[in-house]
Structures are given as structure tokens and as C-alpha cells.
PDB file of N, CA and C in Angstrom:
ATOM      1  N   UNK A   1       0.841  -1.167   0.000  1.00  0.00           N
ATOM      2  CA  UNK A   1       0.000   0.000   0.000  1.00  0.00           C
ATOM      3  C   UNK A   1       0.896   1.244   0.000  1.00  0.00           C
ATOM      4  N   UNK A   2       0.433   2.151  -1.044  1.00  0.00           N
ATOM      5  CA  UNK A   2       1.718   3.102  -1.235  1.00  0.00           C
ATOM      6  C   UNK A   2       0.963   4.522  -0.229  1.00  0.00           C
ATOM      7  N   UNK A   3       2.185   4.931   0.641  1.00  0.00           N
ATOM      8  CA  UNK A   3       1.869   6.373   1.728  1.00  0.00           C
ATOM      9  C   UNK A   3       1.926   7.353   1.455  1.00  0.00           C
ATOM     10  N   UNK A   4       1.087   8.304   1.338  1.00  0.00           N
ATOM     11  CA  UNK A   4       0.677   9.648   0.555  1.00  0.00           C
ATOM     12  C   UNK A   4       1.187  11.241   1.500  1.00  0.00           C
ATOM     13  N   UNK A   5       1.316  10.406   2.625  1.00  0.00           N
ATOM     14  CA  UNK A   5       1.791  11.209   3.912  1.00  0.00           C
ATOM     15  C   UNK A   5       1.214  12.622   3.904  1.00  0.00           C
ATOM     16  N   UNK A   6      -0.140  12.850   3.333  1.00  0.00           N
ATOM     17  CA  UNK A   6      -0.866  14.093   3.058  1.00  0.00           C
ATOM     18  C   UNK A   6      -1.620  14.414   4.093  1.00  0.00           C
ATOM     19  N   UNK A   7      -1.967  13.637   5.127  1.00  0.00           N
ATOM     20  CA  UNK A   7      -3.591  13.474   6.027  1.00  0.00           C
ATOM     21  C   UNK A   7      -2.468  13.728   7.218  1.00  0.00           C
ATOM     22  N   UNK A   8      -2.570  15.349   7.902  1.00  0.00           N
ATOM     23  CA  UNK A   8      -1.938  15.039   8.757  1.00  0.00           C
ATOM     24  C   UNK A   8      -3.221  15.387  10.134  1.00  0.00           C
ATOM     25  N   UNK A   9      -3.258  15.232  11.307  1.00  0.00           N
ATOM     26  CA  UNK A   9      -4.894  15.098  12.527  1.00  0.00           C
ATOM     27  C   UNK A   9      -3.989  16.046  13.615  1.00  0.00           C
ATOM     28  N   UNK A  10      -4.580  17.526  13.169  1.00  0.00           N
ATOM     29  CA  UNK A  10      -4.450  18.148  14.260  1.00  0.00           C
ATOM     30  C   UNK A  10      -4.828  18.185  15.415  1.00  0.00           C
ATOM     31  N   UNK A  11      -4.292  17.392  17.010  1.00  0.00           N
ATOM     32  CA  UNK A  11      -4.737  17.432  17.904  1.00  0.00           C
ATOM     33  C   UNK A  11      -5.335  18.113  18.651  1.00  0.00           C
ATOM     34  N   UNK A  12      -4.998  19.520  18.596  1.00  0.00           N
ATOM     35  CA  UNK A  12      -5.504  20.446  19.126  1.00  0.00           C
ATOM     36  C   UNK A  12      -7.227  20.671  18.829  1.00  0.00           C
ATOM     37  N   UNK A  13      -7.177  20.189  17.361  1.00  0.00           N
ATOM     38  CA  UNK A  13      -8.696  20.392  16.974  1.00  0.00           C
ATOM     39  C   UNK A  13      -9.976  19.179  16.703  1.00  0.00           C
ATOM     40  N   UNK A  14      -9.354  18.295  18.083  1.00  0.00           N
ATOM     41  CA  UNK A  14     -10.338  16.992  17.643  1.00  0.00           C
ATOM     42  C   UNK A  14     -11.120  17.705  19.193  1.00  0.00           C
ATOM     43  N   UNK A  15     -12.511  17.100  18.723  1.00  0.00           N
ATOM     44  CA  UNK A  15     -13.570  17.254  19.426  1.00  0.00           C
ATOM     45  C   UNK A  15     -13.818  15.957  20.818  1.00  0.00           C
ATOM     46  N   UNK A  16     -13.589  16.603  21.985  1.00  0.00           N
ATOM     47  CA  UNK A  16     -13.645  15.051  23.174  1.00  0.00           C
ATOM     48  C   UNK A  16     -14.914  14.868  23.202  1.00  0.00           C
ATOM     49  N   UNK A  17     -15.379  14.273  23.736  1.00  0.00           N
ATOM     50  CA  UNK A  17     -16.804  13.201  23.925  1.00  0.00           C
ATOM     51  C   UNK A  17     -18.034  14.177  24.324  1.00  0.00           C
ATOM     52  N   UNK A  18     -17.357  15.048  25.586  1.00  0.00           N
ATOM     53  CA  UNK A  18     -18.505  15.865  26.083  1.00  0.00           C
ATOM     54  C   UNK A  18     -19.179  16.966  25.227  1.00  0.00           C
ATOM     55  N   UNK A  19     -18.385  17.237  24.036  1.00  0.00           N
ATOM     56  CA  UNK A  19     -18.465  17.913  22.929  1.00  0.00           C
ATOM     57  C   UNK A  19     -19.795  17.277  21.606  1.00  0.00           C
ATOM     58  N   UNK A  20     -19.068  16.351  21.611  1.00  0.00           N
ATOM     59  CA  UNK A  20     -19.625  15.360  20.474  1.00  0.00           C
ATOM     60  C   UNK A  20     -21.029  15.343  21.461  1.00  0.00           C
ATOM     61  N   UNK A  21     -21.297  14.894  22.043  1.00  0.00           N
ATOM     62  CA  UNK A  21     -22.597  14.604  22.828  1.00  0.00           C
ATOM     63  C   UNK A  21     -23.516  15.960  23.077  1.00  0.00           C
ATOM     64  N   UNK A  22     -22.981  16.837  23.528  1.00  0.00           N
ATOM     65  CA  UNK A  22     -23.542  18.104  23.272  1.00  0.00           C
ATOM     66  C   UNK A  22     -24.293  18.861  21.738  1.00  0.00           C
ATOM     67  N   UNK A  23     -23.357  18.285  20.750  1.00  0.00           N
ATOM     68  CA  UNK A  23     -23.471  18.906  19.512  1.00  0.00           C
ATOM     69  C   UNK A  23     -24.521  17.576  18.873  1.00  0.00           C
ATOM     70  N   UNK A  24     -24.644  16.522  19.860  1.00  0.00           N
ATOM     71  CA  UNK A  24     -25.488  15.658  19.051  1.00  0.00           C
ATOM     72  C   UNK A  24     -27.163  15.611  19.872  1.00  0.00           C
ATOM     73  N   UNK A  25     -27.304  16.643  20.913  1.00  0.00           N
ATOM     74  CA  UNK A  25     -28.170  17.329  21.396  1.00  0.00           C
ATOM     75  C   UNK A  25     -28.559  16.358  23.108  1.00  0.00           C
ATOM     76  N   UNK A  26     -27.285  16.136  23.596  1.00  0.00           N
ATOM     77  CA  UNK A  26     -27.649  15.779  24.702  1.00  0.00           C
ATOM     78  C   UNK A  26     -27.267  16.610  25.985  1.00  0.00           C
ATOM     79  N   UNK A  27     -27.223  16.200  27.433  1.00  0.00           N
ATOM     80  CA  UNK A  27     -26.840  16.478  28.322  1.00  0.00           C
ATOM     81  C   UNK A  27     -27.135  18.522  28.424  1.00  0.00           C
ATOM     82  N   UNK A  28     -28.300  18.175  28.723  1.00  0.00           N
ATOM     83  CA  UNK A  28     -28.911  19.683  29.208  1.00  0.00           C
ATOM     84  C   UNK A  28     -29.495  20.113  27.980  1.00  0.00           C
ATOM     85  N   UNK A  29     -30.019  19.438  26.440  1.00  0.00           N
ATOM     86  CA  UNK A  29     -30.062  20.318  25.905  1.00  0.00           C
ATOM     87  C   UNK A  29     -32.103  19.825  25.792  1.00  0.00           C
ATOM     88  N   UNK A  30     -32.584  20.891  25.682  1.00  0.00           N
ATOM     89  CA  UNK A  30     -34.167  20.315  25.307  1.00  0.00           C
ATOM     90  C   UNK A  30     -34.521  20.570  23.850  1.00  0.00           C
ATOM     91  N   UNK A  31     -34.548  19.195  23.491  1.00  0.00           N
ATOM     92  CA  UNK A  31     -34.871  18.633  21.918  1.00  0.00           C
ATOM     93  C   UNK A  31     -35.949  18.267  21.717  1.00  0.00           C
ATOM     94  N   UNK A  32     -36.678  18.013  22.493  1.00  0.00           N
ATOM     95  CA  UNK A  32     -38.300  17.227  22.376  1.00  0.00           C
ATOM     96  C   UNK A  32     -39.011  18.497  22.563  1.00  0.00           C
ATOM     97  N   UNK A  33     -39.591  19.274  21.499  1.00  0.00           N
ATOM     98  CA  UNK A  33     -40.581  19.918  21.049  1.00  0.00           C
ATOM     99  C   UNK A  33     -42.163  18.858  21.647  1.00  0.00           C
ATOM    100  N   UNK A  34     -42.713  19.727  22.572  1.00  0.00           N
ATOM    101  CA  UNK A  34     -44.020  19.306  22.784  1.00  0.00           C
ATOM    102  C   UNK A  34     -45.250  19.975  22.599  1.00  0.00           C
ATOM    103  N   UNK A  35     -46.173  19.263  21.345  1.00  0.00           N
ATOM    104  CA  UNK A  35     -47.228  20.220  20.928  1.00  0.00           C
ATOM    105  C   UNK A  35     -48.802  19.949  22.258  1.00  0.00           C
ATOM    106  N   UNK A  36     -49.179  20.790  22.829  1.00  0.00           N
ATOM    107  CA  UNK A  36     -50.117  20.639  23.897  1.00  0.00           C
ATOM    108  C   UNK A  36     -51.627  21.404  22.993  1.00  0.00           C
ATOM    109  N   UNK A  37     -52.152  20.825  23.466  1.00  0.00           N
ATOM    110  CA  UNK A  37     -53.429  21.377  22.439  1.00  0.00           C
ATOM    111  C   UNK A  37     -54.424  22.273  23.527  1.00  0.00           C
ATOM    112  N   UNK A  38     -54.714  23.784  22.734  1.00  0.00           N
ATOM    113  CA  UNK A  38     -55.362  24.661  24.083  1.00  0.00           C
ATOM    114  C   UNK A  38     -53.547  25.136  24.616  1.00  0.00           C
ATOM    115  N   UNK A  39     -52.801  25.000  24.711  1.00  0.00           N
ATOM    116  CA  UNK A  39     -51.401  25.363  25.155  1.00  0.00           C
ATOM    117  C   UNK A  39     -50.296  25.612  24.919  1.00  0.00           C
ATOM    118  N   UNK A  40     -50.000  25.259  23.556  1.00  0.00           N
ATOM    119  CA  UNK A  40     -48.918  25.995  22.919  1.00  0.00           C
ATOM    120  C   UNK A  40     -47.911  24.919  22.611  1.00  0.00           C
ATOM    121  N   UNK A  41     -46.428  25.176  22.715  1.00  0.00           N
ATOM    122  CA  UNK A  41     -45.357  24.200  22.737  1.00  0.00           C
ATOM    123  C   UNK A  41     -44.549  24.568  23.825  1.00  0.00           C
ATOM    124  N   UNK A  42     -44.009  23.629  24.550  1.00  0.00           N
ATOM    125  CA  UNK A  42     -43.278  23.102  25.590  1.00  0.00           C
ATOM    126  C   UNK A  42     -41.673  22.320  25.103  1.00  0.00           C
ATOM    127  N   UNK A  43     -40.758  22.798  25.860  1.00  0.00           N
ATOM    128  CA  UNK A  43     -40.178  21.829  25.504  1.00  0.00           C
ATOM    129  C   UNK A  43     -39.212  21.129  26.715  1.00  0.00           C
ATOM    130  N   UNK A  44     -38.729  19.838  26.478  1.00  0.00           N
ATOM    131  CA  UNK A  44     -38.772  18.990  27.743  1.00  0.00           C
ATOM    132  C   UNK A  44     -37.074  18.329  27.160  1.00  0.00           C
ATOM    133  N   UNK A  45     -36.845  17.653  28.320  1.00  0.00           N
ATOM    134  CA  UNK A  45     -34.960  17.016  27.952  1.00  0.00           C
ATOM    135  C   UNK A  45     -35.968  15.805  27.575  1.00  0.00           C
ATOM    136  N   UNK A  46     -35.460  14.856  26.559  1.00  0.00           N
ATOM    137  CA  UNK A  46     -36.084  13.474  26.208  1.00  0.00           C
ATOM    138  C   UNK A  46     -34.915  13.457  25.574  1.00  0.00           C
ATOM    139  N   UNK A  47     -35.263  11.209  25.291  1.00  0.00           N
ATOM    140  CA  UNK A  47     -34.688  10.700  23.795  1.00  0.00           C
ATOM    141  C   UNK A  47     -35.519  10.592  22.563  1.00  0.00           C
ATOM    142  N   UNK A  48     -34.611  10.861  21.466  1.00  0.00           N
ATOM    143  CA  UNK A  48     -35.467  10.621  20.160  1.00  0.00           C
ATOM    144  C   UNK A  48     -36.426   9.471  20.237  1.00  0.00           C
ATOM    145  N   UNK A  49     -36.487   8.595  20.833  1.00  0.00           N
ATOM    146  CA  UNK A  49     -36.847   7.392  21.108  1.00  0.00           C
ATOM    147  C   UNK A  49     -38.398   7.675  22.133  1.00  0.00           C
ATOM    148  N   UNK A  50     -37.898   8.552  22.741  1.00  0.00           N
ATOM    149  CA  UNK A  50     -38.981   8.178  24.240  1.00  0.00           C
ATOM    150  C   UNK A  50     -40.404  10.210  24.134  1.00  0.00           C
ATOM    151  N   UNK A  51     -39.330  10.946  23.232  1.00  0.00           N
ATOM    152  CA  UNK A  51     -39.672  12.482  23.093  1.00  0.00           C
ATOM    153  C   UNK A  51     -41.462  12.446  23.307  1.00  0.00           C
ATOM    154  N   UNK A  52     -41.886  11.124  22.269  1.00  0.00           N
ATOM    155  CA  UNK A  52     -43.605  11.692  22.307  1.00  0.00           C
ATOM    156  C   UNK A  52     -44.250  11.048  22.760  1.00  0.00           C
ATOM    157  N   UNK A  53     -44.011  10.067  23.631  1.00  0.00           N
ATOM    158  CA  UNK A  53     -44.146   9.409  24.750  1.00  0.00           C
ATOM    159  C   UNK A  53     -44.042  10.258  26.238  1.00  0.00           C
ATOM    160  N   UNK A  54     -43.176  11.141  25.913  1.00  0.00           N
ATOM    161  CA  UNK A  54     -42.990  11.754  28.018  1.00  0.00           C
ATOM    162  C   UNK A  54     -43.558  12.687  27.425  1.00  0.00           C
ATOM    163  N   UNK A  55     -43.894  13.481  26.242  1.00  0.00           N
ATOM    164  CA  UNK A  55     -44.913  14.474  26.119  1.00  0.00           C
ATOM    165  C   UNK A  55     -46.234  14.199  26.378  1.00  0.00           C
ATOM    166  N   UNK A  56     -46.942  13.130  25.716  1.00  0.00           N
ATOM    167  CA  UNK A  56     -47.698  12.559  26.310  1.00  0.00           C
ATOM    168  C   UNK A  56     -48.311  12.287  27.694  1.00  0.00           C
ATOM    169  N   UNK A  57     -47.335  11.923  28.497  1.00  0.00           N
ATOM    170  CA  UNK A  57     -47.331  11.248  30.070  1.00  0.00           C
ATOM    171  C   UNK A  57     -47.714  12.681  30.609  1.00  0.00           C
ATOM    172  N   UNK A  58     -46.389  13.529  30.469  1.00  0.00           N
ATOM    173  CA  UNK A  58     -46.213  15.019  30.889  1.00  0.00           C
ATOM    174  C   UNK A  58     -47.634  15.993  31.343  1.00  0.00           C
ATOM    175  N   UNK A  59     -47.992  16.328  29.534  1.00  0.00           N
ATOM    176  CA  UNK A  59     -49.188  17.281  29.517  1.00  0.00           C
ATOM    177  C   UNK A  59     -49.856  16.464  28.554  1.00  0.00           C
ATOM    178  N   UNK A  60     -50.257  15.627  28.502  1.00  0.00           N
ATOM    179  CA  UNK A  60     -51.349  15.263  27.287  1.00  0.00           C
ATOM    180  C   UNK A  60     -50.720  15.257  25.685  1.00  0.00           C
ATOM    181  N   UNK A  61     -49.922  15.725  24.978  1.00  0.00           N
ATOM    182  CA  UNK A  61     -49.749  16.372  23.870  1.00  0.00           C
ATOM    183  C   UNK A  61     -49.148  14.981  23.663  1.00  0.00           C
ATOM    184  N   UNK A  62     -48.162  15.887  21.939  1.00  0.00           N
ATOM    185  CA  UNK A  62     -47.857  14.965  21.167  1.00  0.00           C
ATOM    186  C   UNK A  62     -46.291  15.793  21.118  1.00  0.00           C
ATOM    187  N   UNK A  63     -45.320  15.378  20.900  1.00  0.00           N
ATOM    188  CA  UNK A  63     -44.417  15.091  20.627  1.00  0.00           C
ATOM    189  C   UNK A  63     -43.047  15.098  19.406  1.00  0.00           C
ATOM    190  N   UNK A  64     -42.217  16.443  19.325  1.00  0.00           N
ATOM    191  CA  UNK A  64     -41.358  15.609  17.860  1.00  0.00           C
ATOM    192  C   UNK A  64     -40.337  16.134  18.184  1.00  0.00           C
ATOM    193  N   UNK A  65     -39.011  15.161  18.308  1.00  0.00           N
ATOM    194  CA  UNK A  65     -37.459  15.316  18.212  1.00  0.00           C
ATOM    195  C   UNK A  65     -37.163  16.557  17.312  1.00  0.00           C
ATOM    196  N   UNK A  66     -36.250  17.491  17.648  1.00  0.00           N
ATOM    197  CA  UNK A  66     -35.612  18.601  17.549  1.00  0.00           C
ATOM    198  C   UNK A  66     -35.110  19.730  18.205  1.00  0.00           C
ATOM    199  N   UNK A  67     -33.734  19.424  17.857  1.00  0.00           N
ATOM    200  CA  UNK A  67     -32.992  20.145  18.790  1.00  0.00           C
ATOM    201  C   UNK A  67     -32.979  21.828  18.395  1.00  0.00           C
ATOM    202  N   UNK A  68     -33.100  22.606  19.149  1.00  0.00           N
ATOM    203  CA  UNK A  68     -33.387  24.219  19.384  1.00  0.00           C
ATOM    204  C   UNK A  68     -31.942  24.712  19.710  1.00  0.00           C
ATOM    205  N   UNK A  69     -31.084  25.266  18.962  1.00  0.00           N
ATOM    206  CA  UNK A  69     -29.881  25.950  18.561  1.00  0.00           C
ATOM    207  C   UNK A  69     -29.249  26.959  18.948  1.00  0.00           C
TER     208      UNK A  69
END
């Protein structure tokens, strides 16, 4: 395999975990948009997985993954 020695990985600029997880909308961030009917939108910490489900439980409503920027 011939080495091109072109790709060099600046350390300084790699992203650690608590980063990556943040930017992928976790740990404090509220992504679950909750539509309440008679009430407006709410929004709550959830998983993409569980978002319109604890909206549900919560206030009655419905539910949709997206993270607010």
C-alpha cells in the first residue's frame, strides 16, 4: 500500500466526547418539542426514542425530536 503522507490530525482540533454529545443534542439540551393542544409548545430534555411518549405522560400532547440551537 503506497503512503501519501498528506492526512496530517491536528490534535488540538479533535472534538472530546462531552463535545460530540452536546453537539449531538444531549446532556442539558431540550430537543423534544411538545405540541399541547389549548397550550402551545413546551419543551422537555427526552430521547429521540422516548420524546412523544414523556410528552404525552407530561401534559397530554404529542411530541417531535428537535434540537433548538
Amino acid at each position: 500500500m503506497k503512503r501519501l503522507n498528506k492526512l496530517q490530525i491536528n490534535s488540538e482540533k479533535l472534538m472530546n466526547h462531552e463535545e460530540l454529545v452536546t453537539l449531538r443534542g444531549g446532556y442539558g439540551s431540550e430537543c423534544c418539542e411538545c405540541h399541547i393542544v389549548g397550550d402551545g409548545i413546551r419543551y422537555i430534555q427526552s430521547t429521540p426514542s422516548s420524546c412523544n411518549s414523556d410528552c404525552h405522560t407530561q401534559w397530554g400532547g404529542w411530541g417531535v425530536w428537535q434540537c433548538i440551537i
